[in-house]
C-alpha atoms as a PDB file:
ATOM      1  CA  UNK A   1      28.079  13.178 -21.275  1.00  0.00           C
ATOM      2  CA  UNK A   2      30.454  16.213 -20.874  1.00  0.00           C
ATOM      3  CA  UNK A   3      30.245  19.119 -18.402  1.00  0.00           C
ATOM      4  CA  UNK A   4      27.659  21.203 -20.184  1.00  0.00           C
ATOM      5  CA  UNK A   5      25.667  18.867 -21.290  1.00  0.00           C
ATOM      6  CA  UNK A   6      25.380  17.375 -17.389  1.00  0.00           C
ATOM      7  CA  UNK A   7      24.928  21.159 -16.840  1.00  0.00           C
ATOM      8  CA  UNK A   8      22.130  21.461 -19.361  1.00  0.00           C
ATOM      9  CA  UNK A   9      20.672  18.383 -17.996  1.00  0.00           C
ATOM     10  CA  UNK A  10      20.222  19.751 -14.326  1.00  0.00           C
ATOM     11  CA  UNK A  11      18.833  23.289 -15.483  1.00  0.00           C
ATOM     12  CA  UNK A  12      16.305  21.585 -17.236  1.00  0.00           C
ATOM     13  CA  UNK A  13      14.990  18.292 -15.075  1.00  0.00           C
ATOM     14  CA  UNK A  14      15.842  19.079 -11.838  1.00  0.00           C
ATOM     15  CA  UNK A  15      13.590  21.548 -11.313  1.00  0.00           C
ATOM     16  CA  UNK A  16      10.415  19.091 -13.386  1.00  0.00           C
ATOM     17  CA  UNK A  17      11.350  16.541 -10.887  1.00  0.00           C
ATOM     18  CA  UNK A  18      11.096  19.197  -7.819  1.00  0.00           C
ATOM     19  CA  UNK A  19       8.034  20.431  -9.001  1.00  0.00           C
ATOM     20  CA  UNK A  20       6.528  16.989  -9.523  1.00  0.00           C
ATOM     21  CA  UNK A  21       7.741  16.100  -6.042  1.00  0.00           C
ATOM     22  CA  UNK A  22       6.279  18.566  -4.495  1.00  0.00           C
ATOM     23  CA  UNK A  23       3.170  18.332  -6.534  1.00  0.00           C
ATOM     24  CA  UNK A  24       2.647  14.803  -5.289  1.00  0.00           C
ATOM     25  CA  UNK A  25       3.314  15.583  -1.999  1.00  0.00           C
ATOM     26  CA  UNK A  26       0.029  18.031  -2.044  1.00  0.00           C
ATOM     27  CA  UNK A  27      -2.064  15.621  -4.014  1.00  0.00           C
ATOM     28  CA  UNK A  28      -5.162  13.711  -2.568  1.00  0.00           C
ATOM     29  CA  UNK A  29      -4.271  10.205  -1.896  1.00  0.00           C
ATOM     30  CA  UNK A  30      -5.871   7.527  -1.098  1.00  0.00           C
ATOM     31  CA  UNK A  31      -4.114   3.891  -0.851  1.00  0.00           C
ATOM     32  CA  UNK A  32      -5.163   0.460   0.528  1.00  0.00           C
ATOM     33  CA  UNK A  33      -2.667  -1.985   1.678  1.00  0.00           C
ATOM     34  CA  UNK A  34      -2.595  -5.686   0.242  1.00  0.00           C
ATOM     35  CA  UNK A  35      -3.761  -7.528   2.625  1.00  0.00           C
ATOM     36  CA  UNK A  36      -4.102 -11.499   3.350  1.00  0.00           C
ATOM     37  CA  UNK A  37      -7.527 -12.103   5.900  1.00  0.00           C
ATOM     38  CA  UNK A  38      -8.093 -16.181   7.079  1.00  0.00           C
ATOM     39  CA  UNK A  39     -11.181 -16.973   6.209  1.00  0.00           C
ATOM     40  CA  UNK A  40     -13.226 -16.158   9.468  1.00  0.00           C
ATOM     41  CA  UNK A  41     -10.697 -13.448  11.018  1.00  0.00           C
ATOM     42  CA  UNK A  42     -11.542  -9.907  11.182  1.00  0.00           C
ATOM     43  CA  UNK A  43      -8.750  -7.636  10.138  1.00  0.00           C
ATOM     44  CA  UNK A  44      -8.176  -4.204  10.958  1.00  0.00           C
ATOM     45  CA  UNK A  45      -7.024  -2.005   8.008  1.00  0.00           C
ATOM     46  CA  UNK A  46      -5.719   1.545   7.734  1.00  0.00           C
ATOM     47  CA  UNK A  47      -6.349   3.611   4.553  1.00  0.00           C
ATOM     48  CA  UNK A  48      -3.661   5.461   4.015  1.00  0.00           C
ATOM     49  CA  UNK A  49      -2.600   8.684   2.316  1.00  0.00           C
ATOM     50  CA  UNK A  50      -2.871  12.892   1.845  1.00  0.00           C
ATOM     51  CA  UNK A  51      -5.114  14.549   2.268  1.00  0.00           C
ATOM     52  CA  UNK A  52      -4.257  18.656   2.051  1.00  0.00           C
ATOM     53  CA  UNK A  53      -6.799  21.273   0.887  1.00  0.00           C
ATOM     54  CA  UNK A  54      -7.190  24.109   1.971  1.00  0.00           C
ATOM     55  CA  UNK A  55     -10.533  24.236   3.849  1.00  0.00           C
ATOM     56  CA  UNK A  56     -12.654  20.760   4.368  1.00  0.00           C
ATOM     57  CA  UNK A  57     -16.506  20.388   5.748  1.00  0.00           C
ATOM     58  CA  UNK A  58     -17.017  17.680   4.567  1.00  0.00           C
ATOM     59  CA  UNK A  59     -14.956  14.805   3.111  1.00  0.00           C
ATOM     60  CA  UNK A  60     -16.656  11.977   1.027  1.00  0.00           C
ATOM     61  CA  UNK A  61     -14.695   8.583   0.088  1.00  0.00           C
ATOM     62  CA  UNK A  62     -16.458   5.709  -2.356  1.00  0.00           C
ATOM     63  CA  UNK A  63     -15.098   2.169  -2.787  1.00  0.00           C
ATOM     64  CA  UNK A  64     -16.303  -1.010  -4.612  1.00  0.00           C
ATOM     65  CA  UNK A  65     -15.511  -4.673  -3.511  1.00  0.00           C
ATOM     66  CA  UNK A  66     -16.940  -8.357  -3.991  1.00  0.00           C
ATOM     67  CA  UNK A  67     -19.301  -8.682  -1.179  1.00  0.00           C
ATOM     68  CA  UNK A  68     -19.277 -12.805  -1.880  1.00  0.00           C
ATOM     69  CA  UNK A  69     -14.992 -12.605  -0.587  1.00  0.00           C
ATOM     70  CA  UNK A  70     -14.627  -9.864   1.913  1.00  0.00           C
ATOM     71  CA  UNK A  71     -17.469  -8.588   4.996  1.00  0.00           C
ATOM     72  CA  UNK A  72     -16.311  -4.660   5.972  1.00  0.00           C
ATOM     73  CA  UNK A  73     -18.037  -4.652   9.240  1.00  0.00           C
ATOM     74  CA  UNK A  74     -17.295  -1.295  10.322  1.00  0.00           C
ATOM     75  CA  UNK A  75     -15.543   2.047   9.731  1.00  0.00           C
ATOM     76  CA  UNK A  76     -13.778   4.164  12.143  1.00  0.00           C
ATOM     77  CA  UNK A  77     -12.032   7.303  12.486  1.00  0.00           C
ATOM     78  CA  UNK A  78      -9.704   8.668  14.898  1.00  0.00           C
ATOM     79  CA  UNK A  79      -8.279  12.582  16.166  1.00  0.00           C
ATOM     80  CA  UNK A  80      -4.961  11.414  14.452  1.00  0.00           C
ATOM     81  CA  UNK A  81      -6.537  10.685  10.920  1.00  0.00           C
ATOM     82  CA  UNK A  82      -7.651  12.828   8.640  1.00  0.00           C
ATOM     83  CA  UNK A  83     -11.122  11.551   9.064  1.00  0.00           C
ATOM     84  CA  UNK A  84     -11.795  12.149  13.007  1.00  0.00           C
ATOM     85  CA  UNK A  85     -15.303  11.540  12.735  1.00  0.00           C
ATOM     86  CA  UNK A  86     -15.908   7.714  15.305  1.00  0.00           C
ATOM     87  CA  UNK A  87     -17.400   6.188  13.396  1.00  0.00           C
ATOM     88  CA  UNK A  88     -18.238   8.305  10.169  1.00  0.00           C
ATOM     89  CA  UNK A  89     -21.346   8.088   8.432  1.00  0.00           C
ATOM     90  CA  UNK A  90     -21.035   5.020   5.942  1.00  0.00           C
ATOM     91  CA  UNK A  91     -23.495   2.784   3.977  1.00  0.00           C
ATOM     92  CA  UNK A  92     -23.309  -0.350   1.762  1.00  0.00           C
ATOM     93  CA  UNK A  93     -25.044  -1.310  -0.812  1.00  0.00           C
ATOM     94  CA  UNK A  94     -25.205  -5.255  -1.722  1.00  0.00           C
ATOM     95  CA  UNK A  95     -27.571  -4.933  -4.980  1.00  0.00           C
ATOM     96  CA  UNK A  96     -24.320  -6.853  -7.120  1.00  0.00           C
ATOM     97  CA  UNK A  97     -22.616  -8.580  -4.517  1.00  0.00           C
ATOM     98  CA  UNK A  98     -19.545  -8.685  -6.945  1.00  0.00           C
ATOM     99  CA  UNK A  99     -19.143  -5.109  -7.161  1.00  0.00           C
ATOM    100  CA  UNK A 100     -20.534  -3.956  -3.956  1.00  0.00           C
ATOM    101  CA  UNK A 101     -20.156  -0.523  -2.885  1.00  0.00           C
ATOM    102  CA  UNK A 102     -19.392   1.886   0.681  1.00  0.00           C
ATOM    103  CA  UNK A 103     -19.827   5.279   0.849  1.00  0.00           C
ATOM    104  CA  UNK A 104     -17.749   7.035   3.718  1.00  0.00           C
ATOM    105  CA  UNK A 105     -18.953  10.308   5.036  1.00  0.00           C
ATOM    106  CA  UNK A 106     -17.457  13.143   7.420  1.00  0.00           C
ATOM    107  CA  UNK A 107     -17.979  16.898   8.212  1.00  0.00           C
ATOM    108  CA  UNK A 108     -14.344  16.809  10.967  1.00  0.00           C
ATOM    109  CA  UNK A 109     -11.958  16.078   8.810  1.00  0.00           C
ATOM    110  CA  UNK A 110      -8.125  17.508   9.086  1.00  0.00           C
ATOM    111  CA  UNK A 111      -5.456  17.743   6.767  1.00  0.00           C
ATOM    112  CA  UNK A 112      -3.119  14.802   7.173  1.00  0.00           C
ATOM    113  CA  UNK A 113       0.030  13.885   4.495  1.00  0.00           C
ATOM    114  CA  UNK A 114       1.757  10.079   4.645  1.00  0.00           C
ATOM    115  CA  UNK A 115      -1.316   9.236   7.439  1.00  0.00           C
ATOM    116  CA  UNK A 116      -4.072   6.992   8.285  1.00  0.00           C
ATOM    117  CA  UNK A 117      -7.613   8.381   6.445  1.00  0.00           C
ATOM    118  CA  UNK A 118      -8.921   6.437   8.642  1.00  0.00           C
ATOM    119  CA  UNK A 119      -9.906   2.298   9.157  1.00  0.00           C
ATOM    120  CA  UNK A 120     -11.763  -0.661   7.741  1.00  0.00           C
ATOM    121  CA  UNK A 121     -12.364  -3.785  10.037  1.00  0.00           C
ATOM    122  CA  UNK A 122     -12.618  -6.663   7.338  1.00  0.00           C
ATOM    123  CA  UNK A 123     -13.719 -10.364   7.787  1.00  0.00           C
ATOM    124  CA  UNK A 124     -12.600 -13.295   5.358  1.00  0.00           C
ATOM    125  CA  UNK A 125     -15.604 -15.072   3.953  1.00  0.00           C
ATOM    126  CA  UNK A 126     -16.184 -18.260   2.243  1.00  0.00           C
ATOM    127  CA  UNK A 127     -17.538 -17.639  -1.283  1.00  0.00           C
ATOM    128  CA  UNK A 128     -17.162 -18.415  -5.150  1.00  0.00           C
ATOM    129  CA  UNK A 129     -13.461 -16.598  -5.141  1.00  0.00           C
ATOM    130  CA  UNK A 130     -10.557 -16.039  -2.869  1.00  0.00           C
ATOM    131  CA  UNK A 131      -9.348 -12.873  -4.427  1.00  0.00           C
ATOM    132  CA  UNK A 132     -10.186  -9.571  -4.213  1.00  0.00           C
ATOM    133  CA  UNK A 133      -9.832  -6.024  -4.426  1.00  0.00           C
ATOM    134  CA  UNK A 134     -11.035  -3.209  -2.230  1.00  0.00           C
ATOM    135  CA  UNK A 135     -11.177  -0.393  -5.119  1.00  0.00           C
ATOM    136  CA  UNK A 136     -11.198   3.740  -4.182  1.00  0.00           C
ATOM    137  CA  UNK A 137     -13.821   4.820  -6.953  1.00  0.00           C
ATOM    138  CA  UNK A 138     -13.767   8.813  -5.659  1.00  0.00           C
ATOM    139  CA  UNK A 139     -12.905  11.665  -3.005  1.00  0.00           C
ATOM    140  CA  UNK A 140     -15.295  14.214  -3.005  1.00  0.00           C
ATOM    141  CA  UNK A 141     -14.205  17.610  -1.073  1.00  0.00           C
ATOM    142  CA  UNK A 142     -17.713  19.699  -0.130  1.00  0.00           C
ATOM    143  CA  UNK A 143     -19.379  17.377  -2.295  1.00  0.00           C
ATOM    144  CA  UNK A 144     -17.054  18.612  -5.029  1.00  0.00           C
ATOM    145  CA  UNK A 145     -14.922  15.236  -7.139  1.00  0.00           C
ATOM    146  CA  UNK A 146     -11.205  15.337  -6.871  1.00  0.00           C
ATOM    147  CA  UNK A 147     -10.457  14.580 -10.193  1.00  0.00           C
ATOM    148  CA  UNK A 148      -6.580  15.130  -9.949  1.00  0.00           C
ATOM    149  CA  UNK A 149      -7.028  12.208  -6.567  1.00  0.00           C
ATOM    150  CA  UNK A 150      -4.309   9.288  -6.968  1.00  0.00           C
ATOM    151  CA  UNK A 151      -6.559   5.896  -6.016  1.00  0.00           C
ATOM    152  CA  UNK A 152      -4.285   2.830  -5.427  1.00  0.00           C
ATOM    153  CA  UNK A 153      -6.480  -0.259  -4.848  1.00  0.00           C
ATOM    154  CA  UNK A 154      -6.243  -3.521  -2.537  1.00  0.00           C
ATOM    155  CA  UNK A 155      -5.886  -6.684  -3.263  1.00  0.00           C
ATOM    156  CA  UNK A 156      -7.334  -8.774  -0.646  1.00  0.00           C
ATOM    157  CA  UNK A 157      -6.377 -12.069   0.025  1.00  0.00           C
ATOM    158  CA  UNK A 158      -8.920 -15.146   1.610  1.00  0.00           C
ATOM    159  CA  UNK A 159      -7.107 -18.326   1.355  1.00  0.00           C
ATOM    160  CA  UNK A 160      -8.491 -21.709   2.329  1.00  0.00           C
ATOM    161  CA  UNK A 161      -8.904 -25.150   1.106  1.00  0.00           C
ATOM    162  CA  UNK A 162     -10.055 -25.886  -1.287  1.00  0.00           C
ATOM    163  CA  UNK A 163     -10.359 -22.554  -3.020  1.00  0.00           C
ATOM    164  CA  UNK A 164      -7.104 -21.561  -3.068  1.00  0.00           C
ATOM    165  CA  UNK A 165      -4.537 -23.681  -3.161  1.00  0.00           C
ATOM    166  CA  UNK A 166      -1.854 -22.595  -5.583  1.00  0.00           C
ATOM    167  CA  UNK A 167       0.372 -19.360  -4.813  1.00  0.00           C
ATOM    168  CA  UNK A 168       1.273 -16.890  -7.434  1.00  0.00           C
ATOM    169  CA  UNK A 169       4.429 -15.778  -7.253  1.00  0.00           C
ATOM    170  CA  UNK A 170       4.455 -12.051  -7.198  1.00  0.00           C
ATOM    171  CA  UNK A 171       5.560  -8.344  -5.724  1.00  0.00           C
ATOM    172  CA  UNK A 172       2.929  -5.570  -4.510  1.00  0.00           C
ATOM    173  CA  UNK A 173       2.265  -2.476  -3.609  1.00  0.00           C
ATOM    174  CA  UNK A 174       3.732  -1.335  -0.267  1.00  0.00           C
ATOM    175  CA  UNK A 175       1.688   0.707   2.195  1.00  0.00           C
ATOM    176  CA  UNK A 176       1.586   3.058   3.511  1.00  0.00           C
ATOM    177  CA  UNK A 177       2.952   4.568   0.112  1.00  0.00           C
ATOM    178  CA  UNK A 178       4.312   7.395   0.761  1.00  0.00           C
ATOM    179  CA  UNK A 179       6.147   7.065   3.895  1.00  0.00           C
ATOM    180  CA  UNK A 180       8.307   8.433   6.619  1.00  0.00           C
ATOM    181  CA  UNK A 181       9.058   5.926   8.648  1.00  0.00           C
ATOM    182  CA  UNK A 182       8.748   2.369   7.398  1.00  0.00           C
ATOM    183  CA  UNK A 183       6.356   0.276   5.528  1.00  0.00           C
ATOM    184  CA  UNK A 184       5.723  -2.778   4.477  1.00  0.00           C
ATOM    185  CA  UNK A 185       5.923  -4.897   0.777  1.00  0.00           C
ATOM    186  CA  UNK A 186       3.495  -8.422   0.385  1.00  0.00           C
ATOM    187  CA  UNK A 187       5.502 -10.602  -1.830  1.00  0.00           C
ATOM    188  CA  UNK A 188       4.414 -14.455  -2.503  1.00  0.00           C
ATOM    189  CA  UNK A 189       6.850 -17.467  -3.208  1.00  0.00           C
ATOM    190  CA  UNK A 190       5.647 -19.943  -5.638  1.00  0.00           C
ATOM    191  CA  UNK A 191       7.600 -22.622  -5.335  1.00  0.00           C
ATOM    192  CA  UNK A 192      10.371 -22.926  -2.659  1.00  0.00           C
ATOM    193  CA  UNK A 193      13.076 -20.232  -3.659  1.00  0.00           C
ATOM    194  CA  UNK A 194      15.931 -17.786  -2.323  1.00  0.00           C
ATOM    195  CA  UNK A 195      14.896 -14.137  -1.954  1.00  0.00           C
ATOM    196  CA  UNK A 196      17.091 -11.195  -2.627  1.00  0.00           C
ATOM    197  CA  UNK A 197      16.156  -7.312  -2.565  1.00  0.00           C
ATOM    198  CA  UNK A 198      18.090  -4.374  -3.798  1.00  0.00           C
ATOM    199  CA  UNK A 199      16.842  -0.616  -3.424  1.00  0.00           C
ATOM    200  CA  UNK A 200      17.532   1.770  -6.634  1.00  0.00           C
ATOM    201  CA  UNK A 201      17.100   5.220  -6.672  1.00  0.00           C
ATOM    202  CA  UNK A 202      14.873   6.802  -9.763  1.00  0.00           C
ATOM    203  CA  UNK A 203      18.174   7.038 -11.757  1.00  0.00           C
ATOM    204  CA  UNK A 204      19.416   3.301 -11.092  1.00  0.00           C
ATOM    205  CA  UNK A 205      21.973   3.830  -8.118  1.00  0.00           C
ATOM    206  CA  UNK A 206      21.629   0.693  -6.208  1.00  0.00           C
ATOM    207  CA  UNK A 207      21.416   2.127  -2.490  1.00  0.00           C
ATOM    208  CA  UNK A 208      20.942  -0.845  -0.728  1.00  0.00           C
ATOM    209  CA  UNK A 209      20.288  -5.060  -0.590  1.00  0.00           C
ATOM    210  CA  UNK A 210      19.730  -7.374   1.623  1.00  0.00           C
ATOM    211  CA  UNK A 211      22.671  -8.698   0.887  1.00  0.00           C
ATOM    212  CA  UNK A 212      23.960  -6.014   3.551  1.00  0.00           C
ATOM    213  CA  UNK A 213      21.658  -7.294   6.725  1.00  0.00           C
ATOM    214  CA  UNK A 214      21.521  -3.874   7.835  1.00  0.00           C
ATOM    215  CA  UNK A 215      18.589  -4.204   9.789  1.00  0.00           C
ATOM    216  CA  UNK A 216      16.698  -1.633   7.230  1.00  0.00           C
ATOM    217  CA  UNK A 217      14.979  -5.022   5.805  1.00  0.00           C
ATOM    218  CA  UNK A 218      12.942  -7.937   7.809  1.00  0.00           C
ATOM    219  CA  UNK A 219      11.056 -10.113   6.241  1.00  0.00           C
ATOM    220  CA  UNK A 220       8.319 -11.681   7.638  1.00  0.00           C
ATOM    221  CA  UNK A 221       6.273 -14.737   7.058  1.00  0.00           C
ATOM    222  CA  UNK A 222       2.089 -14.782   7.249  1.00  0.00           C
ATOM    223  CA  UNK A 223       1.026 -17.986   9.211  1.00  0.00           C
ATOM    224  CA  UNK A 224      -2.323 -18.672  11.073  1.00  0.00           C
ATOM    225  CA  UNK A 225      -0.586 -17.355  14.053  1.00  0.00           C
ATOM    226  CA  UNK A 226       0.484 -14.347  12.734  1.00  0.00           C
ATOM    227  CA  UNK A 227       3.973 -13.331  11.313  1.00  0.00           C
ATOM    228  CA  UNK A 228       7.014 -14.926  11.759  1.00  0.00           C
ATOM    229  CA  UNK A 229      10.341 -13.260  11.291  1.00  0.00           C
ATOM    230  CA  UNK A 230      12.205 -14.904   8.548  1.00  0.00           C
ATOM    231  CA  UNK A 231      16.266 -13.818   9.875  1.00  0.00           C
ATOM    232  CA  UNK A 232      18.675 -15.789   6.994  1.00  0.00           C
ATOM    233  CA  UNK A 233      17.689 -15.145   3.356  1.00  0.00           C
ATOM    234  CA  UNK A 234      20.580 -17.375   2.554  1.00  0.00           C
ATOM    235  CA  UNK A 235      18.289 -20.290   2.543  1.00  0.00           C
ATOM    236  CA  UNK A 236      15.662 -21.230   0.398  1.00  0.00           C
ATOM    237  CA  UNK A 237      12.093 -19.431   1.401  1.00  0.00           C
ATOM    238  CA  UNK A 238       9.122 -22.291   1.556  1.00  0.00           C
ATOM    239  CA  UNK A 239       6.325 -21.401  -0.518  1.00  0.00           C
ATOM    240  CA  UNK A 240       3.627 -18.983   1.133  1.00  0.00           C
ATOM    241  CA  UNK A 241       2.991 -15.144   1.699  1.00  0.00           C
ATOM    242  CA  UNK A 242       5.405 -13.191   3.091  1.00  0.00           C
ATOM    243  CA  UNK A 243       5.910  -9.475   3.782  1.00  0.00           C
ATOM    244  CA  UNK A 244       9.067  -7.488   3.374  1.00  0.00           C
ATOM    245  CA  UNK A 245       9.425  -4.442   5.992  1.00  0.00           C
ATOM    246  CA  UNK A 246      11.690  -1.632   5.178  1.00  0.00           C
ATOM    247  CA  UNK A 247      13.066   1.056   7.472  1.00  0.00           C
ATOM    248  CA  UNK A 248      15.509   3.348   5.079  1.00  0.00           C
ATOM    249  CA  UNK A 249      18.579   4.496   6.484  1.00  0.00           C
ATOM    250  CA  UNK A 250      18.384   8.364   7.989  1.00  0.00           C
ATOM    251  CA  UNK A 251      20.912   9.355   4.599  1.00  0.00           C
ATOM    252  CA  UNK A 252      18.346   8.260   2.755  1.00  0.00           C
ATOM    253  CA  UNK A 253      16.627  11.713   0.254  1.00  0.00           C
ATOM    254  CA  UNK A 254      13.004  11.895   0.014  1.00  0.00           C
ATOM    255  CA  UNK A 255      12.197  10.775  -3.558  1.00  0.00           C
ATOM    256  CA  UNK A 256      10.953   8.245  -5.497  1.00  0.00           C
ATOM    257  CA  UNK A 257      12.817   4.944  -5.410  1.00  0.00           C
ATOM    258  CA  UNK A 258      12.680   1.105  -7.005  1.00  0.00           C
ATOM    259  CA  UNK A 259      12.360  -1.880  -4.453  1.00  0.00           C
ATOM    260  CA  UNK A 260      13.785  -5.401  -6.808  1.00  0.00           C
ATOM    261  CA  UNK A 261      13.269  -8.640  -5.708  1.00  0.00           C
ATOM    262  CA  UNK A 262      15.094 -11.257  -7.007  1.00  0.00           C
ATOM    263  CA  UNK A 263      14.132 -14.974  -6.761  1.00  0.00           C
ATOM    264  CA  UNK A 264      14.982 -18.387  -8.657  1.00  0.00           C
ATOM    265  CA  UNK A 265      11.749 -18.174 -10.664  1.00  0.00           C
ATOM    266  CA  UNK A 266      12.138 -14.749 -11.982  1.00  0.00           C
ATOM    267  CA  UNK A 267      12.709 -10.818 -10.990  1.00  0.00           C
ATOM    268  CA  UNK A 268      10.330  -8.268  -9.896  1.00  0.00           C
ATOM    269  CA  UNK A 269       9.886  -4.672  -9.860  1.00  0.00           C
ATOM    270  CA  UNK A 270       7.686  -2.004  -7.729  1.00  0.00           C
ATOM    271  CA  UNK A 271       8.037   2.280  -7.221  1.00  0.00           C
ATOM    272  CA  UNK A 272       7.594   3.785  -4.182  1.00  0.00           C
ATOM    273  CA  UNK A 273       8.104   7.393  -2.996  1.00  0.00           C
ATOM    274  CA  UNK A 274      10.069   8.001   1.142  1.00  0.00           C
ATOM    275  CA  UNK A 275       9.518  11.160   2.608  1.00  0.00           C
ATOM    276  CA  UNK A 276      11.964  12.499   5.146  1.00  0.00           C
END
């Protein structure tokens, strides 16, 4: 590409991609975290996400999940999320237990962008499956449906014998999504396996791996006792659920960005966005 085509190309995207960065960082969002519960353990859980309009009295959230896998016992809110209402006005309804649903209700809300909406305390249960998702079905502003809302789902987690017993390997979602700060990726390992992860900006530059040991990446492992931190990648990685944490370097631009992981069994992709 010569000069004025490189020229050309700048005039014309940069300012789309500024506009849709700035656009997203105004948008309603509202993500859950992936999340693995034992079966009989109550987990606390932050929704995460923006929430920026210009005047709020009320602020309704709706979710579906399979009653027979996961037991939300409560909701809270805090004065640091945008939901500040303790506890909020929520209710359940169990008619189909596999697509269950909770209405979440508050008239103090605040503005709040990369933050905690507020927070779920989930049990494990026994039942028919082991997987399952918490799903964000709306956000209603003054009883008024956000259409233009970005709603990133769960997956929740209940392993046990005999139910579960075979890991699939896979890369998800980090939360929170966007960040600031740091956040955190679930990945699973199949089968015992080495584990490499590379950072790409939106146009392919690698900026960094693990390869580096930096101290921007930590895995850790999930066990009954809670996490363990994993410190040489060299070696093979047992099978299990593990979660990558990532703290970018202060160089680092807000934007959108690619987190690879690399194993012996195959190669995985996921977008998020960092805000400075």
């Amino acid at each position: 590409m010569n000069f004025s085509n490189k020229r050309n190309f700048i005039f014309v995207f940069l300012p789309i991609f500024i506009l849709s960065y700035f656009h997203l960082f105004s948008q309603t969002i509202i993500s859950i975290p992936d999340t693995l519960i034992p079966r009989g353990k109550i987990y606390h859980i932050d929704i995460t996400g923006n929430i920026n309009q210009n005047s709020i009295n009320n602020l309704k959230l709706t979710f579906l999940f399979d009653s027979r896998v996961i037991d939300i016992k409560s909701v809270s809110g805090s004065p640091n999320s945008a939901i500040k209402c303790n506890p909020p006005v929520y209710n359940f309804n169990y008619d189909i237990t596999n697509a269950s649903t909770l209405d979440i209700s508050c008239d103090n809300v605040q503005n709040i962008t990369n933050g905690i909406i507020c927070s779920l305390d989930i049990e494990g249960l026994v039942g028919p499956d082991s997987i399952a998702y918490i799903i964000p079905t709306g956000v209603f502003i003054d009883g008024t449906k956000d259409s233009s809302a970005i709603l990133q789902k769960g997956l929740i987690i209940v392993p046990g014998e005999p139910i579960f017993q075979k890991y699939i390997e896979r890369l998800g979602q980090n939360y929170p999504n966007p960040f600031s700060g740091y956040t955190f990726f679930p990945f699973t390992i199949a089968q015992p396996a080495k584990v490499k992860f590379l950072v790409y900006s939106y146009y392919g530059q690698l900026i960094t791996s693990s390869d580096e040991n930096d101290g921007t990446m930590i895995v850790l492992m999930s066990t009954k006792d809670g996490n363990k931190i994993i410190s040489n990648l060299e070696v093979q990685l047992s099978e299990g659920n593990y979660y990558l944490q990532y703290s970018p370097s202060l160089k680092l631009s807000s934007g959108a960005y690619f987190l690879e992981m690399i194993t012996d069994n195959g190669v995985y992709n996921i977008e998020f966005i960092f805000l400075k």
